[in-house]
PDB file of N, CA and C in Angstrom:
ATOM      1  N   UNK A   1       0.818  -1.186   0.000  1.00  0.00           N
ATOM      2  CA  UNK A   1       0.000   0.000   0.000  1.00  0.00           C
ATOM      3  C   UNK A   1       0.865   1.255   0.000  1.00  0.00           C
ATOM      4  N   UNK A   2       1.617   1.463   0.886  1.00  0.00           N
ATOM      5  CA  UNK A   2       2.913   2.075   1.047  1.00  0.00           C
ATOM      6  C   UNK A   2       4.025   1.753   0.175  1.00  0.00           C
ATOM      7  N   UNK A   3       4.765   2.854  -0.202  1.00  0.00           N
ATOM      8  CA  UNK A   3       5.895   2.856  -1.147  1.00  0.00           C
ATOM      9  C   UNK A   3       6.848   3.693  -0.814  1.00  0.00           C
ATOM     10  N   UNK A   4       8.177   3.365  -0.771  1.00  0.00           N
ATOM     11  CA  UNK A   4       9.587   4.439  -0.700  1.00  0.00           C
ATOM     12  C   UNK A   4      10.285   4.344  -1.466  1.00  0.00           C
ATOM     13  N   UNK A   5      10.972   4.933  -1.706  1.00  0.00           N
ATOM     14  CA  UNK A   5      12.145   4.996  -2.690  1.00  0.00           C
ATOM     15  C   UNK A   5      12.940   6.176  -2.649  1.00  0.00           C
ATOM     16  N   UNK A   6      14.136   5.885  -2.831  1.00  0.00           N
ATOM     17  CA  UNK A   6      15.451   6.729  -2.135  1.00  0.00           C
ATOM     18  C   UNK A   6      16.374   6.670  -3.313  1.00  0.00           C
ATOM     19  N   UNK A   7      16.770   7.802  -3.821  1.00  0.00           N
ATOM     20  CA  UNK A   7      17.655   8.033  -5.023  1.00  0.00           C
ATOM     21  C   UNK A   7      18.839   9.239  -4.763  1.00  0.00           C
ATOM     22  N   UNK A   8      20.134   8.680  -4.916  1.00  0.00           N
ATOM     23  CA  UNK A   8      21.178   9.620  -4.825  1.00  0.00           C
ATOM     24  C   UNK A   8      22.064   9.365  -5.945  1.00  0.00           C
ATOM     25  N   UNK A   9      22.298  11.054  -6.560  1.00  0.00           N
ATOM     26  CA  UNK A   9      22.845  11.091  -7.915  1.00  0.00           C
ATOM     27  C   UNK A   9      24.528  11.214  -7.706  1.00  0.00           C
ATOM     28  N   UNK A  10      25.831  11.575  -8.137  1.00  0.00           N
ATOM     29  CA  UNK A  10      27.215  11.664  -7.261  1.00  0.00           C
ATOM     30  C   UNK A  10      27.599  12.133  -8.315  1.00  0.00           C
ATOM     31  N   UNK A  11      27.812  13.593  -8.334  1.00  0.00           N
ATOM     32  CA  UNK A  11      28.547  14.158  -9.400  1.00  0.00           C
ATOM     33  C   UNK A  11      29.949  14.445  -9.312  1.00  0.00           C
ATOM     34  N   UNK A  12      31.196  14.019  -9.471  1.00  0.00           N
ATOM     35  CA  UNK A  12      32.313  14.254  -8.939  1.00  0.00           C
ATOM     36  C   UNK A  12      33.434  14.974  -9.876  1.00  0.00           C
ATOM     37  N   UNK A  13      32.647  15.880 -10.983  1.00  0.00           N
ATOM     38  CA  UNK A  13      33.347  16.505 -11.578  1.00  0.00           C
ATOM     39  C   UNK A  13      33.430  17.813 -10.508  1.00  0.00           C
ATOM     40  N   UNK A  14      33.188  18.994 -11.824  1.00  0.00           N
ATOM     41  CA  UNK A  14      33.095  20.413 -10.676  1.00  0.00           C
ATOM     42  C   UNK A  14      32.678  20.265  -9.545  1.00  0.00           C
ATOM     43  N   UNK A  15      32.749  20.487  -7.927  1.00  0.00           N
ATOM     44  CA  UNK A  15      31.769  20.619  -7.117  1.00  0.00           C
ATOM     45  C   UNK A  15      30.890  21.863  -6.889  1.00  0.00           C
ATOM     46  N   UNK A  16      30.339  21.728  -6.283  1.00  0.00           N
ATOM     47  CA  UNK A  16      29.570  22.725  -5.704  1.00  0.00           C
ATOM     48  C   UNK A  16      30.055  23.754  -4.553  1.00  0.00           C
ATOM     49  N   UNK A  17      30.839  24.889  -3.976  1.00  0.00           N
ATOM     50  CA  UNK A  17      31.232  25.276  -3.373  1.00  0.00           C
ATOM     51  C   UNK A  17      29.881  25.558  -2.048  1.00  0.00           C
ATOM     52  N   UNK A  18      30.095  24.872  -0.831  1.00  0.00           N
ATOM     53  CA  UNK A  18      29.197  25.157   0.464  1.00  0.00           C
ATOM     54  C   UNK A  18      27.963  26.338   0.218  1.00  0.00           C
ATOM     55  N   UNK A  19      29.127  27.140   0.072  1.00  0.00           N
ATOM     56  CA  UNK A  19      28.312  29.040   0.394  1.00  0.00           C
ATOM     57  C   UNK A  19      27.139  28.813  -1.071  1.00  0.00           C
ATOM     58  N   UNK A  20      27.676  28.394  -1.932  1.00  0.00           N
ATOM     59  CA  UNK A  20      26.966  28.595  -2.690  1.00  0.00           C
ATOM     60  C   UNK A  20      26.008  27.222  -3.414  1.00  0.00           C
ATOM     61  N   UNK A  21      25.533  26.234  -2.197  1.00  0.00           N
ATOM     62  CA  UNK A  21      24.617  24.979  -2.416  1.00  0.00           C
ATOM     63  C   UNK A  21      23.145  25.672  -2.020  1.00  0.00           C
ATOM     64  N   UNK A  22      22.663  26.707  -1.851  1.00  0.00           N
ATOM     65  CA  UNK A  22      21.454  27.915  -1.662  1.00  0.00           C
ATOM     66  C   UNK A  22      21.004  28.359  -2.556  1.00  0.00           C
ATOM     67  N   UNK A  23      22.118  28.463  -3.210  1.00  0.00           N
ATOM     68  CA  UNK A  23      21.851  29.398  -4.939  1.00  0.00           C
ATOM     69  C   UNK A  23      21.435  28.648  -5.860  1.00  0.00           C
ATOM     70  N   UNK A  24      21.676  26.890  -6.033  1.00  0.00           N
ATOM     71  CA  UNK A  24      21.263  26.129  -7.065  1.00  0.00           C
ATOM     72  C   UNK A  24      20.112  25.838  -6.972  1.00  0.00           C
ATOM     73  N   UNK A  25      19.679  26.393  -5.693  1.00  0.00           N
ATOM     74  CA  UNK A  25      17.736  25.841  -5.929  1.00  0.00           C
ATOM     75  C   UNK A  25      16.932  27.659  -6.311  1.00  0.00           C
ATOM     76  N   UNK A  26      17.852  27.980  -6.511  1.00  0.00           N
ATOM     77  CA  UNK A  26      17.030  29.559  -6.522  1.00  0.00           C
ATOM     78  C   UNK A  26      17.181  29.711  -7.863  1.00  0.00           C
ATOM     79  N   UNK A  27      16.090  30.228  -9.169  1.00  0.00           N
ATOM     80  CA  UNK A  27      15.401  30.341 -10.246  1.00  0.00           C
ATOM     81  C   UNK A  27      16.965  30.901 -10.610  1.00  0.00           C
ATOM     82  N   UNK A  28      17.700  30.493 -11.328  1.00  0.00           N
ATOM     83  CA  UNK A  28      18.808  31.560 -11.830  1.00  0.00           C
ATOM     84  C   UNK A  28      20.032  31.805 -10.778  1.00  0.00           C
ATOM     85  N   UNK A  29      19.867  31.183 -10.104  1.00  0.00           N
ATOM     86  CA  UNK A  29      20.841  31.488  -8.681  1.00  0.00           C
ATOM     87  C   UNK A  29      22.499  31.604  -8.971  1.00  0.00           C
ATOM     88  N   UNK A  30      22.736  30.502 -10.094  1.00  0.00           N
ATOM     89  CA  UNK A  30      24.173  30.676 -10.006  1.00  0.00           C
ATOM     90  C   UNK A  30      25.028  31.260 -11.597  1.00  0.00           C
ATOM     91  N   UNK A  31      23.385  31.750 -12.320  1.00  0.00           N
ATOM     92  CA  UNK A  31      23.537  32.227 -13.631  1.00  0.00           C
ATOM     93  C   UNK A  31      24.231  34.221 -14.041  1.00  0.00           C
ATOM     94  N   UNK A  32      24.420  34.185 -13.149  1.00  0.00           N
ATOM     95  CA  UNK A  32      25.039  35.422 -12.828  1.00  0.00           C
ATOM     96  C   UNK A  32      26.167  35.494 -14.081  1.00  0.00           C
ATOM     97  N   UNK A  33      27.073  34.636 -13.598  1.00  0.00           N
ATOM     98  CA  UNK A  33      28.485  34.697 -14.596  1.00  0.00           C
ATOM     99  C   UNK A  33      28.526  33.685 -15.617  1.00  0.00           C
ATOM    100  N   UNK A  34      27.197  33.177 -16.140  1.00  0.00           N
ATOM    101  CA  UNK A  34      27.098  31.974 -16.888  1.00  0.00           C
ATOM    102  C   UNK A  34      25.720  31.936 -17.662  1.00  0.00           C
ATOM    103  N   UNK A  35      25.525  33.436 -17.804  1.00  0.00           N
ATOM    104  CA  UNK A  35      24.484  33.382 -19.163  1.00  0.00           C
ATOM    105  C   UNK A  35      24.240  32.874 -20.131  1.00  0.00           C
ATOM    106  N   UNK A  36      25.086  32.479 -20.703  1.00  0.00           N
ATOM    107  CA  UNK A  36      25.149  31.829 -21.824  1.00  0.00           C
ATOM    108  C   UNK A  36      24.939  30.223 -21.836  1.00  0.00           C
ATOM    109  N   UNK A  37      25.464  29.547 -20.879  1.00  0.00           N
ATOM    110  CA  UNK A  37      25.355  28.425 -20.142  1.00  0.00           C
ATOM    111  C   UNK A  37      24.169  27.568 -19.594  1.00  0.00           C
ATOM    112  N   UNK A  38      23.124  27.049 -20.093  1.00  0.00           N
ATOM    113  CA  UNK A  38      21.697  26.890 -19.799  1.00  0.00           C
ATOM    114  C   UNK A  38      21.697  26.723 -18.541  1.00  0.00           C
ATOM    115  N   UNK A  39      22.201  27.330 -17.382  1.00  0.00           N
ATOM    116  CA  UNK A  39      22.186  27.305 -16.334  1.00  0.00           C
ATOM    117  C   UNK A  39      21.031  27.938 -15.400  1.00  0.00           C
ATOM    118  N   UNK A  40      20.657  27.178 -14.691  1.00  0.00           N
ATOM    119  CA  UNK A  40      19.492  28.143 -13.661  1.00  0.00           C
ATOM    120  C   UNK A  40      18.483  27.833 -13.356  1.00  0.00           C
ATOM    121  N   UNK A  41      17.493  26.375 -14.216  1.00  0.00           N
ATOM    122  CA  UNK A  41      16.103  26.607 -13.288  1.00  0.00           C
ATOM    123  C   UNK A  41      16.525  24.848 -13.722  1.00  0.00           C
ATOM    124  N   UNK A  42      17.158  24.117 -13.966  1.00  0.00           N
ATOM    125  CA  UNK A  42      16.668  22.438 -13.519  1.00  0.00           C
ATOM    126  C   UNK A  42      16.938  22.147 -11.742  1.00  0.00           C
ATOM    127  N   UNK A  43      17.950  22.408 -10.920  1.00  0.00           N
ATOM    128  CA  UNK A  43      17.644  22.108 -10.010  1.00  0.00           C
ATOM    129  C   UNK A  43      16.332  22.499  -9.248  1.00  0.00           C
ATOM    130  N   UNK A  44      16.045  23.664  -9.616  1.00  0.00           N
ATOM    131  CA  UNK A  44      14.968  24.694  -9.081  1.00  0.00           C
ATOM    132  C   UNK A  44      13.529  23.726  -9.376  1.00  0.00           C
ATOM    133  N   UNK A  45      13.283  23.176 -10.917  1.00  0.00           N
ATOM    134  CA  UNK A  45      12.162  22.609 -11.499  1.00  0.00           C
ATOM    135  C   UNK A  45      12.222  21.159 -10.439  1.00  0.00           C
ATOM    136  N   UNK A  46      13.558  20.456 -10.219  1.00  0.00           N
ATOM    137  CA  UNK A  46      13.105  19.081  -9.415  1.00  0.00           C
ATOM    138  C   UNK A  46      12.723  19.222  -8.013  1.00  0.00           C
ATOM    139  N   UNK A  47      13.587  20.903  -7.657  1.00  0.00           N
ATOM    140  CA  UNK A  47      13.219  20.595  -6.019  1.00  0.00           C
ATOM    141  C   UNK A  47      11.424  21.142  -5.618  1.00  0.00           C
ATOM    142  N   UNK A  48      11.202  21.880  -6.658  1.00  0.00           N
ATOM    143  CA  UNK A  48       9.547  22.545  -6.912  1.00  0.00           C
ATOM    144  C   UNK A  48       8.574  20.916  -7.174  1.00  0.00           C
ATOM    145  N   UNK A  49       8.822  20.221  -8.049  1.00  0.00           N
ATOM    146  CA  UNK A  49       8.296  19.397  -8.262  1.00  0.00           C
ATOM    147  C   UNK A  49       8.099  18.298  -7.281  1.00  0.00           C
ATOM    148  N   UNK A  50       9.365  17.771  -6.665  1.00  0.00           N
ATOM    149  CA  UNK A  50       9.601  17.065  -5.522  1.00  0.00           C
ATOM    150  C   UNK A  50       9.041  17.611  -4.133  1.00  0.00           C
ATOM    151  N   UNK A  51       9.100  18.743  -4.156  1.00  0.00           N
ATOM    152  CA  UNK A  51       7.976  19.639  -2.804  1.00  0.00           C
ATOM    153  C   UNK A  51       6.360  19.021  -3.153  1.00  0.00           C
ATOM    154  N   UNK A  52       6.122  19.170  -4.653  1.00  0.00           N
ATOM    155  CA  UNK A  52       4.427  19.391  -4.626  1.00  0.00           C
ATOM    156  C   UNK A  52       4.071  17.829  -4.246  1.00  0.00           C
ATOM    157  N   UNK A  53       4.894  17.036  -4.305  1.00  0.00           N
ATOM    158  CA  UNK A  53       4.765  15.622  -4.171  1.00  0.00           C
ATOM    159  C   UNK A  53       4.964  15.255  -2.561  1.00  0.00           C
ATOM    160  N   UNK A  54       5.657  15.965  -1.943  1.00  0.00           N
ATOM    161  CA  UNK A  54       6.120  15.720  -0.407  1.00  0.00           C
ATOM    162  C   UNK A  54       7.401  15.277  -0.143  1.00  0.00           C
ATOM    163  N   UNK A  55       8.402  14.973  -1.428  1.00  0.00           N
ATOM    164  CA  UNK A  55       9.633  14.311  -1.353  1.00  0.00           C
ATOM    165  C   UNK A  55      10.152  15.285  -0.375  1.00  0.00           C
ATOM    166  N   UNK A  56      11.531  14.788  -0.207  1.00  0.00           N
ATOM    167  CA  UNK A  56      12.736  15.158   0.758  1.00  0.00           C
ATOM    168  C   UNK A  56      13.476  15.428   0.064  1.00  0.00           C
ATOM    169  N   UNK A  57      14.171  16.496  -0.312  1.00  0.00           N
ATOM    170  CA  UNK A  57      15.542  16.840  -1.139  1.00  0.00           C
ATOM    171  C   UNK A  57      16.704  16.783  -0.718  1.00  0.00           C
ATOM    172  N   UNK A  58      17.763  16.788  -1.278  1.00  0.00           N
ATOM    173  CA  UNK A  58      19.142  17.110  -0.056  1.00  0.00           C
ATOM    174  C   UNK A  58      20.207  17.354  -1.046  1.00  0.00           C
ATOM    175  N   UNK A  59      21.166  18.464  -0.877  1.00  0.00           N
ATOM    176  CA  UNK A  59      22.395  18.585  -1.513  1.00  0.00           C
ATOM    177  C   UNK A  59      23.967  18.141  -0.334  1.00  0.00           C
ATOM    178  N   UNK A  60      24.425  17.849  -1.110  1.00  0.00           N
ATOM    179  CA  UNK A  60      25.882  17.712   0.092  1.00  0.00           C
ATOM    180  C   UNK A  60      26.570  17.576  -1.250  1.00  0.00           C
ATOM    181  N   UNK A  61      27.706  18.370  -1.010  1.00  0.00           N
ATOM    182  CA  UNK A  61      28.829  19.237  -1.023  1.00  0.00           C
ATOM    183  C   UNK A  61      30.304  19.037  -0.187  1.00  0.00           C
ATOM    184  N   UNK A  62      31.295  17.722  -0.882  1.00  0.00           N
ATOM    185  CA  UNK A  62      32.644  18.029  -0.587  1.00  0.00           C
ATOM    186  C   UNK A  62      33.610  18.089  -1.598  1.00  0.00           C
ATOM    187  N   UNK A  63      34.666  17.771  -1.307  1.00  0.00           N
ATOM    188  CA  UNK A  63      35.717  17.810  -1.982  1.00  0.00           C
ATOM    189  C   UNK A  63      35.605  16.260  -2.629  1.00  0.00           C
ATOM    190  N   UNK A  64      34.844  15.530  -2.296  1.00  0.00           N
ATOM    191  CA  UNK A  64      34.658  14.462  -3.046  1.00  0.00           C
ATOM    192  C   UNK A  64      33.604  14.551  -4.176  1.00  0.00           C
ATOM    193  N   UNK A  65      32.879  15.536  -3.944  1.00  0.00           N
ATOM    194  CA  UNK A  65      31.829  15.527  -4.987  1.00  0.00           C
ATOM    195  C   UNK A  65      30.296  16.120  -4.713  1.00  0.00           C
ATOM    196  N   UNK A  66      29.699  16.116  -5.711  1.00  0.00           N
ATOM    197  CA  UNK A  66      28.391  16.715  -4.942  1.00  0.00           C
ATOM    198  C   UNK A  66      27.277  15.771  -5.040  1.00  0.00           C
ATOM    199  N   UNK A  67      26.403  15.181  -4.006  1.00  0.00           N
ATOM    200  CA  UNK A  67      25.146  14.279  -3.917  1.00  0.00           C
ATOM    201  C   UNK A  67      24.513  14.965  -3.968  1.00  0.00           C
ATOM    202  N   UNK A  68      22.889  14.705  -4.812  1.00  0.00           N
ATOM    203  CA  UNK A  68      21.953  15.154  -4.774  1.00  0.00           C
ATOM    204  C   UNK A  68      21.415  14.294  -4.176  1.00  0.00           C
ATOM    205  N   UNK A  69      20.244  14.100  -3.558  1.00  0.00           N
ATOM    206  CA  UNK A  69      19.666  12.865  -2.853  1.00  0.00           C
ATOM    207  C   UNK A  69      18.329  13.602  -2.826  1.00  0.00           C
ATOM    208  N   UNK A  70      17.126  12.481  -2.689  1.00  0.00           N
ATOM    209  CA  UNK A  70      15.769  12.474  -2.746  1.00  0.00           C
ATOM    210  C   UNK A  70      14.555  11.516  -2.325  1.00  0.00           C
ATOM    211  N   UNK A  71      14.055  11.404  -1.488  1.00  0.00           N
ATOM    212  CA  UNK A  71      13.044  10.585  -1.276  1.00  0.00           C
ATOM    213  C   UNK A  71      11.619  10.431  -1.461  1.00  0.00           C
ATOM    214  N   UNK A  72      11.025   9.559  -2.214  1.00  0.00           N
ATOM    215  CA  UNK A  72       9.838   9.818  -2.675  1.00  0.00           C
ATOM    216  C   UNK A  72       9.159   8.768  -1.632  1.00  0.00           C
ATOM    217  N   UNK A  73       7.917   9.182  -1.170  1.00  0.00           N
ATOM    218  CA  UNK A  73       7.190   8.347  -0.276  1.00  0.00           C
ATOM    219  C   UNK A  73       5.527   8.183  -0.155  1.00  0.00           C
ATOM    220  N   UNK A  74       5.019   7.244  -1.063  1.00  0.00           N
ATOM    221  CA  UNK A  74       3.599   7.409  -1.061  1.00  0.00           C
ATOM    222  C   UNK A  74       2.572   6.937   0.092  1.00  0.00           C
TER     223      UNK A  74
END
């Protein structure tokens, strides 16, 4: 009847610098110096979408890489 499911993505190219893991959910947040760059509303569209549903979002941010993580729970 109940369903979970737990998904974490591991990007370990560029990271994500701390100060600025705030800005990737904000409409354009890190498009400042990267106009040109289709940069700016996909994190924004999954974490909007994943809210209207009730998921759990999560960014983390090291020197190893950046996780996105998400939980969907019906």
């Amino acid at each position: 009847e109940k369903g979970h499911a737990s998904f974490s993505i591991k990007n370990i190219g560029d990271i994500i610098p701390k100060e600025k893991l705030g800005l990737v959910l904000q409409p354009f947040g890190l498009a400042q110096k990267h106009i040109d760059q289709n940069i700016g509303l996909g994190l924004y569209y999954v974490k909007t979408y994943l809210e209207i549903h009730d998921a759990r979002f999560d960014i983390q941010s090291n020197e190893s890489g950046t996780i996105f993580s998400f939980d969907l729970i019906n």
